[in-house]
N, C-alpha and C. Protein backbone atom coordinates (compact mmCIF):
# COMPACT_ATOMS: atom_id res chain seq x y z
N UNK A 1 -20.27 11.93 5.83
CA UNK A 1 -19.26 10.88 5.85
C UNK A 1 -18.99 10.36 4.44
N UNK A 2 -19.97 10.51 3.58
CA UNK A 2 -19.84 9.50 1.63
C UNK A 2 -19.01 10.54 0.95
N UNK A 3 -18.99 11.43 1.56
CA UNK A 3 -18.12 12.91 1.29
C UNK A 3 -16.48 12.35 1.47
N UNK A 4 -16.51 12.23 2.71
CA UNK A 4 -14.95 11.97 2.96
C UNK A 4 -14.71 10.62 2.60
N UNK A 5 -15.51 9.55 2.14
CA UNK A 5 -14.79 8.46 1.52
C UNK A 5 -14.68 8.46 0.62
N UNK A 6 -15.44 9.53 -0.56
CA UNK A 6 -15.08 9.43 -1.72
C UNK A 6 -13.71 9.97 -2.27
N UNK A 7 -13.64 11.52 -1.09
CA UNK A 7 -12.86 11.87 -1.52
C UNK A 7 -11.00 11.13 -0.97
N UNK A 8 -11.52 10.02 0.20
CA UNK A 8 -10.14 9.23 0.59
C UNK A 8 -9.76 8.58 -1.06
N UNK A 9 -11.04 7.68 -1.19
CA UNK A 9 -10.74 6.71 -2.11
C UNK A 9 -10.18 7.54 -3.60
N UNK A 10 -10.29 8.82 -4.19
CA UNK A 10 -9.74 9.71 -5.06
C UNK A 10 -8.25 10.25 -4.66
N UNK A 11 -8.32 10.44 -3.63
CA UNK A 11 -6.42 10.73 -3.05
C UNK A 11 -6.38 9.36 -3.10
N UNK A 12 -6.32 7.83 -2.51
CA UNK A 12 -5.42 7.01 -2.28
C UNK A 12 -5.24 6.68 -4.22
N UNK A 13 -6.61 6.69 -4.79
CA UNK A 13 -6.12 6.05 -6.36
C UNK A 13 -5.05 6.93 -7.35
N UNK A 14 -5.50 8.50 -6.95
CA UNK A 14 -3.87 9.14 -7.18
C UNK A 14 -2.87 8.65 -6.52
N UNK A 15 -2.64 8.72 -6.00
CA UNK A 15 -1.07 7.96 -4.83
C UNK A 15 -0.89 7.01 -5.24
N UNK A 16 -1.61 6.37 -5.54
CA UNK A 16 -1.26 4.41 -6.61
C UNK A 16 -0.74 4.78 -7.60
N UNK A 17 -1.59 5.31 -8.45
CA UNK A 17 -0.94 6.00 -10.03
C UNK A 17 -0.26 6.56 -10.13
N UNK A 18 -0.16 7.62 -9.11
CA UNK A 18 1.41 8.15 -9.15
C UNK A 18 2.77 7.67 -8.84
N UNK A 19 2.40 6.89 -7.67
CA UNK A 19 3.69 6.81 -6.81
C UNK A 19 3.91 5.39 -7.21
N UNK A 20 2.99 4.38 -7.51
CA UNK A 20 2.93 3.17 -7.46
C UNK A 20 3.10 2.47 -6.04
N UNK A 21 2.81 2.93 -5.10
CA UNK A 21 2.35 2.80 -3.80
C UNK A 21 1.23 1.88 -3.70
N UNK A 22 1.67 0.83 -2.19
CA UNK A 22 0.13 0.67 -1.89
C UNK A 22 -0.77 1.34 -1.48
N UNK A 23 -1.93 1.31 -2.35
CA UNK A 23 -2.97 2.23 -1.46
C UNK A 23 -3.21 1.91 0.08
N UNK A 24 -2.96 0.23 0.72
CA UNK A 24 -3.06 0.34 2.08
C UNK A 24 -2.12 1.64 2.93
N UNK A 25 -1.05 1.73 2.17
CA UNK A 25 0.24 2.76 3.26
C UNK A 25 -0.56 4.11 3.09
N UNK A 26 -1.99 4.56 2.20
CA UNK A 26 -2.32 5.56 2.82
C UNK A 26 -3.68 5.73 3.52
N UNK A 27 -3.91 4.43 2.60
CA UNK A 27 -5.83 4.35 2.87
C UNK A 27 -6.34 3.73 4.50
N UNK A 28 -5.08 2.36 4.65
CA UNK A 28 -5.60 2.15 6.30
C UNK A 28 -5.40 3.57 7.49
N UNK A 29 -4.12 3.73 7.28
CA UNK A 29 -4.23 5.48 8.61
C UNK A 29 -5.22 6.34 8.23
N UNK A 30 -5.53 6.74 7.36
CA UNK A 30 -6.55 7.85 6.54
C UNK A 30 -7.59 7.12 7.07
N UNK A 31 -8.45 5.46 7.13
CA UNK A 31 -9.62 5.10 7.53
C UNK A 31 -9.69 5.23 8.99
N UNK A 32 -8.32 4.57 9.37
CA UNK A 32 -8.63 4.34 11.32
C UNK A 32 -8.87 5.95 11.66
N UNK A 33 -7.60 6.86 11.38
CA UNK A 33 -8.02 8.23 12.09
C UNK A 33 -9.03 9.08 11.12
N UNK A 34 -9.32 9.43 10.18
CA UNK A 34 -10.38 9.94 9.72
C UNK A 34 -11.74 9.61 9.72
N UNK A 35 -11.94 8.21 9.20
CA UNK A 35 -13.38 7.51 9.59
C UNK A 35 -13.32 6.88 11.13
N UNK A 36 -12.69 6.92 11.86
CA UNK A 36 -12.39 6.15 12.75
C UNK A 36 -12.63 4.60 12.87
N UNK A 37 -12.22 3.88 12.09
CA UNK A 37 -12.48 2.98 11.84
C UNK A 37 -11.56 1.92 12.82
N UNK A 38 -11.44 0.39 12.92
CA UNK A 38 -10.82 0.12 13.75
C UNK A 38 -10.07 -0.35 12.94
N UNK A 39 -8.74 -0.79 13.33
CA UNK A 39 -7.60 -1.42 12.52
C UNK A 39 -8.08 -2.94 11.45
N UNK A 40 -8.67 -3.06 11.96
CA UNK A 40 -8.99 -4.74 11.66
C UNK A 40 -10.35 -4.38 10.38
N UNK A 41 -11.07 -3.35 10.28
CA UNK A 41 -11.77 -3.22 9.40
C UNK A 41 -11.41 -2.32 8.26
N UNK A 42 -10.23 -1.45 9.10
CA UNK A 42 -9.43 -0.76 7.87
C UNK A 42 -8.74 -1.07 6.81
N UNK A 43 -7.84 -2.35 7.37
CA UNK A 43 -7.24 -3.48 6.62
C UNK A 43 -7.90 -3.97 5.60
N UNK A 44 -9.03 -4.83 6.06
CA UNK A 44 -10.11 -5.08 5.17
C UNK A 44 -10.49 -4.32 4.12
N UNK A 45 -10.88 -3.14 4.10
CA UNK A 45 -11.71 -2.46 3.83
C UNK A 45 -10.86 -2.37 2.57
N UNK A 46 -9.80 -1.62 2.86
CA UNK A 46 -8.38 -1.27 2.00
C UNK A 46 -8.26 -2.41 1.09
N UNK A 47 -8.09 -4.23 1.26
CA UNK A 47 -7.91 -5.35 0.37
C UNK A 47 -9.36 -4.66 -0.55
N UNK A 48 -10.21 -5.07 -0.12
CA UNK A 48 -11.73 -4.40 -0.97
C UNK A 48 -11.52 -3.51 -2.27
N UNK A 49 -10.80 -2.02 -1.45
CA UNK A 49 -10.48 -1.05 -2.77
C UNK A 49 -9.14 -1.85 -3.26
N UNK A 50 -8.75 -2.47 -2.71
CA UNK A 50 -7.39 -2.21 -3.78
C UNK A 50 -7.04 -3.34 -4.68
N UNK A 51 -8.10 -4.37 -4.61
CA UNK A 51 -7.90 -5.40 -5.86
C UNK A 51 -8.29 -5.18 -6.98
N UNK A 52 -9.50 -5.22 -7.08
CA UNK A 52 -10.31 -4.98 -8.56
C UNK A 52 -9.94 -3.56 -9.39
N UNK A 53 -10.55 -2.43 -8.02
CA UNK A 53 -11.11 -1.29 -8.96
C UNK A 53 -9.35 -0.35 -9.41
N UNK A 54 -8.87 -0.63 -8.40
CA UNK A 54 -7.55 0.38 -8.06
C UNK A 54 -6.20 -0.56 -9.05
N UNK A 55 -6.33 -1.47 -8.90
CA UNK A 55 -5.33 -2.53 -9.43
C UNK A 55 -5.79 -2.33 -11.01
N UNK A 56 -6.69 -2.83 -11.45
CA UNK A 56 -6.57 -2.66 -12.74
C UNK A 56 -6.64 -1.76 -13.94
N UNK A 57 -7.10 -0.39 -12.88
CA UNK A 57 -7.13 0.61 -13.50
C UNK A 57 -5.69 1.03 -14.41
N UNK A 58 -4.49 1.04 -13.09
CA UNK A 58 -3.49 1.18 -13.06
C UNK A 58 -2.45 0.70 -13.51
N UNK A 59 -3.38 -1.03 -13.69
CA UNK A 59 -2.19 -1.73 -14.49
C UNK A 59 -2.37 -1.66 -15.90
N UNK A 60 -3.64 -1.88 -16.48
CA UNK A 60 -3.40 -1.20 -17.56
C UNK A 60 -3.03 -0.34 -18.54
N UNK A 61 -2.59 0.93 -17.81
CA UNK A 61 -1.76 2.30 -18.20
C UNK A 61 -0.51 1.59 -18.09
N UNK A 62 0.47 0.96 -16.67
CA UNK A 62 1.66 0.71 -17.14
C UNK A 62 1.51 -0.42 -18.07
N UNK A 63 0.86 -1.66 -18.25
CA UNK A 63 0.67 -2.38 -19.40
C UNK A 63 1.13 -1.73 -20.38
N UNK A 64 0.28 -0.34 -20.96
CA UNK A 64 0.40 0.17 -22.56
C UNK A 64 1.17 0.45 -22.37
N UNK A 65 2.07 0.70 -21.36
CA UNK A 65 3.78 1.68 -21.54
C UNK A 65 4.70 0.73 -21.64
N UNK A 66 4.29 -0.74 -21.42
CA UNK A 66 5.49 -1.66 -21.40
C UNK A 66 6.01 -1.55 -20.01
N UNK A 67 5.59 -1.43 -19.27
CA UNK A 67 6.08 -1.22 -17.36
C UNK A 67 5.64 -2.10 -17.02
N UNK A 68 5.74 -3.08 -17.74
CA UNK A 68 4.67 -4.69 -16.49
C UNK A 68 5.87 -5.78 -16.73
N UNK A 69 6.45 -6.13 -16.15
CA UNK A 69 6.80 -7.73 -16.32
C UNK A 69 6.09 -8.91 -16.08
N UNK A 70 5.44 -9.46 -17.27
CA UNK A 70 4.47 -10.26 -16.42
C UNK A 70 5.10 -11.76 -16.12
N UNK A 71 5.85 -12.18 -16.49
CA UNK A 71 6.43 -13.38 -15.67
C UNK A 71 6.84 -13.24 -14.23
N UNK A 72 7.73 -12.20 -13.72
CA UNK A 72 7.67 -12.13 -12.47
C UNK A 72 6.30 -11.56 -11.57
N UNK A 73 5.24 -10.86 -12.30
CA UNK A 73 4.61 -10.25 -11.44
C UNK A 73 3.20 -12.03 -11.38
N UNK A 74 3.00 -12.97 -12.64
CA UNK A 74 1.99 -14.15 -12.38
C UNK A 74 3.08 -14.86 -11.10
N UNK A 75 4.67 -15.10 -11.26
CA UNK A 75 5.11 -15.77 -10.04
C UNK A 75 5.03 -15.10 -8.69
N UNK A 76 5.01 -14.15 -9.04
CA UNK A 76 4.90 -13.20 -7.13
C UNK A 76 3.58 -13.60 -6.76
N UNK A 77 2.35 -13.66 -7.59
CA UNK A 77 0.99 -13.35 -7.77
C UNK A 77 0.51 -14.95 -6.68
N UNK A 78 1.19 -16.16 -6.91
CA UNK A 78 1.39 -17.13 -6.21
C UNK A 78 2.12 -17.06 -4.74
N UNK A 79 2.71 -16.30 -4.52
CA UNK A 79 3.49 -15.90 -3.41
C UNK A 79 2.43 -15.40 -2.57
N UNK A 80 2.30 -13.61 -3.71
CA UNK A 80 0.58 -12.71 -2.53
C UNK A 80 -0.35 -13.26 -2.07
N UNK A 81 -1.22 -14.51 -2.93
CA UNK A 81 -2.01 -14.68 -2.55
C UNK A 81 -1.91 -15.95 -1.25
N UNK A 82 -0.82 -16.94 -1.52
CA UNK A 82 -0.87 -17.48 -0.38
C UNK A 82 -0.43 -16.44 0.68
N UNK A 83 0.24 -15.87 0.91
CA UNK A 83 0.61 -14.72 2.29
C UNK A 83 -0.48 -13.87 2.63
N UNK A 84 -0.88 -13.66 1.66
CA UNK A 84 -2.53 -13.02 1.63
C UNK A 84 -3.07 -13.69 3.19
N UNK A 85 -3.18 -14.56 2.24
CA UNK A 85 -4.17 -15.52 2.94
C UNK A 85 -3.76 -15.69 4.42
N UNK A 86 -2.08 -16.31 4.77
CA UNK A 86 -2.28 -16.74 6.23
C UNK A 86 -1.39 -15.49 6.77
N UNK A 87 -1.59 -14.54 6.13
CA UNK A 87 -1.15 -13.33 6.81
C UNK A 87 -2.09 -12.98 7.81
N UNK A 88 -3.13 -12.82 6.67
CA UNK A 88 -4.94 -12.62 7.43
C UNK A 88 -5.31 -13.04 8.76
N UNK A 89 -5.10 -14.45 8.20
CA UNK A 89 -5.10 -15.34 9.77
C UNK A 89 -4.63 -14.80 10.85
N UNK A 90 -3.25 -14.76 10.87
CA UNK A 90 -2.56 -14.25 11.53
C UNK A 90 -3.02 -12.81 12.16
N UNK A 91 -3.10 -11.36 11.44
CA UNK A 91 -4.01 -10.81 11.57
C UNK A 91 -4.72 -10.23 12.15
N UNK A 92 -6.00 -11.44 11.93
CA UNK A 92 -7.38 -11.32 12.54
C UNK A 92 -6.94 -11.90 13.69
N UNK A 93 -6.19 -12.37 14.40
CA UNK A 93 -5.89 -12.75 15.65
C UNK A 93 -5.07 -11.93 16.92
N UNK A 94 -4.43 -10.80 15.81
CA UNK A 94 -3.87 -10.40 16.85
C UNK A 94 -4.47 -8.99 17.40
N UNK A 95 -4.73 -8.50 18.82
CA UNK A 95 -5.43 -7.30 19.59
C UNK A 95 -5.03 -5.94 18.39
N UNK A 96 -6.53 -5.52 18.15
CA UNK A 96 -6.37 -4.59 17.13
C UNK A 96 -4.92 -3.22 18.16
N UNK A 97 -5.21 -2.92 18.80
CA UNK A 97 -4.15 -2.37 19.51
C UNK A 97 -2.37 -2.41 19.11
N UNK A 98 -2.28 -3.98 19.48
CA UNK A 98 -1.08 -4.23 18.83
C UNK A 98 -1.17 -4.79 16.86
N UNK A 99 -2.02 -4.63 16.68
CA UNK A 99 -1.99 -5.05 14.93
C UNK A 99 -1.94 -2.89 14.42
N UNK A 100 -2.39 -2.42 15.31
CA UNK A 100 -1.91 -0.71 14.45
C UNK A 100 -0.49 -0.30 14.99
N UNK A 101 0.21 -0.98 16.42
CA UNK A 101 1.36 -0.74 16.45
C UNK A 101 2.35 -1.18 15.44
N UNK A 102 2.17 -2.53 14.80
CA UNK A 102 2.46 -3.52 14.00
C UNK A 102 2.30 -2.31 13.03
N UNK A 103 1.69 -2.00 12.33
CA UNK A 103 1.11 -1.15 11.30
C UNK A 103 2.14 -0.31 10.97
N UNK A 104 2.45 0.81 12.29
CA UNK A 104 2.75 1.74 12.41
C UNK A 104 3.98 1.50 12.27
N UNK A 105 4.63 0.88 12.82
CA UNK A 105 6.26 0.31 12.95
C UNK A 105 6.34 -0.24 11.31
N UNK A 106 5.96 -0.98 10.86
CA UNK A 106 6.22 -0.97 9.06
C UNK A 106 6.23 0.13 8.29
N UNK A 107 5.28 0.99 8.98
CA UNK A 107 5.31 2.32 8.11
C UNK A 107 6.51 2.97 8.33
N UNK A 108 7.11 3.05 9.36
CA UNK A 108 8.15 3.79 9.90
C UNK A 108 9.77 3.06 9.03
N UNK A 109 9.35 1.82 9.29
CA UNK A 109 10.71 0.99 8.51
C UNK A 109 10.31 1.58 7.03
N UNK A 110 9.34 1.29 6.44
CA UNK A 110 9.21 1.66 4.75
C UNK A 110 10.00 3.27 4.54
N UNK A 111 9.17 4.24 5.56
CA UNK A 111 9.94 5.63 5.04
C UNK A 111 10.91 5.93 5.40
N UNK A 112 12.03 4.56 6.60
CA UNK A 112 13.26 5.19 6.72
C UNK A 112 13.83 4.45 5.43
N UNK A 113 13.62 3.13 5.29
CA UNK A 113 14.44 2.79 3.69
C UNK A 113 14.02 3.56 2.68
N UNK A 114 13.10 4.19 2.49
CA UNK A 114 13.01 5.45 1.22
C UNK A 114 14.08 6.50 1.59
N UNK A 115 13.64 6.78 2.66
CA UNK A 115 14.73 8.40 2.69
C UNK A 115 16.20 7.61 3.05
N UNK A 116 16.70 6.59 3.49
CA UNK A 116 18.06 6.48 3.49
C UNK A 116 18.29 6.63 1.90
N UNK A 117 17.70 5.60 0.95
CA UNK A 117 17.63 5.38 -0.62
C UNK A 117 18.10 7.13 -1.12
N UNK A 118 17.16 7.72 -0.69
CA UNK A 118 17.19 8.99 -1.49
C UNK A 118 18.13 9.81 -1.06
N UNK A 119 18.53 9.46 0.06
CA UNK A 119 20.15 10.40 0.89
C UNK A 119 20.72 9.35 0.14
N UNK A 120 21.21 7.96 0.09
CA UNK A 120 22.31 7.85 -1.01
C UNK A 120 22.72 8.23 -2.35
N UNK A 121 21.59 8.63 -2.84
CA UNK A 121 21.06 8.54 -4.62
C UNK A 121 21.80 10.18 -4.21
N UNK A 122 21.13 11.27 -3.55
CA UNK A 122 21.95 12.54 -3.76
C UNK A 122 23.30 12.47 -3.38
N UNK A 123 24.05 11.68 -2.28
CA UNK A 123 25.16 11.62 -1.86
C UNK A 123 26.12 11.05 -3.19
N UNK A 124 25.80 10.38 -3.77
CA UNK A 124 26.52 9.68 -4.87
C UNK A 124 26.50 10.99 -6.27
N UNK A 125 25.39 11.71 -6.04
CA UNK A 125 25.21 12.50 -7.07
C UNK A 125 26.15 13.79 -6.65
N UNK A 126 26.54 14.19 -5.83
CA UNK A 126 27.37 15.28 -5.53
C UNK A 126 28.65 14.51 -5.48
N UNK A 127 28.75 13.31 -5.25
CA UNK A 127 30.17 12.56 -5.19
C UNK A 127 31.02 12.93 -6.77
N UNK A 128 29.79 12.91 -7.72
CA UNK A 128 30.11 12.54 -9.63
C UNK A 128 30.15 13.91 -9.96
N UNK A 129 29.47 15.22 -9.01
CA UNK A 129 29.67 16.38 -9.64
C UNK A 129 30.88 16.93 -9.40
C-alpha cells in the first residue's frame, strides 16, 4: 500500500506543476477508488498534501518566473481560508454517499467548462485561418 501512495502523491505533485490543477481533482478519486478510502477522509487527507508540501514547492518556481500576483492571490487567501473553513463544516455533515456525488458532479461541471473553453479557442482559431 506505501507503494501506491507514494507513487499517487508523485502523479498528483506532477499534475499541480504541470497543469496548475488542484491536486484534490486528482488525489481525492485516486484515494476513494484506489486506497479505498472514504470520501470524508479523502478530502482530508488531500487538504494535508496540498498545503505545505505541494503548494510551496510550486509556488516558488512560478514566483521566480514572475507568475504570482501576489495582491490578488493574499486577498483570495482571506476568502479560502474562511470557505475553507465553513465549507468543512458543511462537509463533514453531509452522508459521505451524497458528499462523492457532490464531488463527482463538480468534477463533471469543471471538465465540461474546460472542453467547451477549448472547442471555442479552436473554433475561433479556424474562424482567423
Amino acid at each position: 500500500m506505501w507503494i501506491e501512495v507514494i507513487l499517487l502523491g508523485l502523479a498528483g505533485g506532477v499534475l499541480v506543476g504541470l497543469m496548475g490543477i488542484s491536486g484534490g481533482v486528482v488525489l481525492v478519486p485516486a484515494m476513494v477508488h484506489l486506497l479505498r478510502m472514504d470520501q470524508h477522509l479523502a478530502q482530508g487527507t488531500s487538504l494535508l498534501l496540498q498545503l505545505p508540501p505541494i503548494g510551496i514547492g510550486a509556488l516558488y518556481l512560478y514566483w521566480r518566473n514572475g507568475n504570482v500576483d501576489l495582491r490578488a492571490g493574499l486577498v483570495c487567501v482571506a476568502g479560502f481560508l474562511l470557505g475553507g473553513y465553513f465549507g468543512s463544516l458543511v462537509a463533514l455533515s453531509v452522508p459521505e454517499r451524497n458528499l462523492r456525488m457532490l464531488f463527482g458532479l463538480f468534477l463533471i461541471f469543471a471538465a465540461t467548462m474546460l472542453w467547451r473553453q477549448t472547442r471555442g479557442a479552436r473554433e475561433a482559431k479556424k474562424a482567423n485561418d
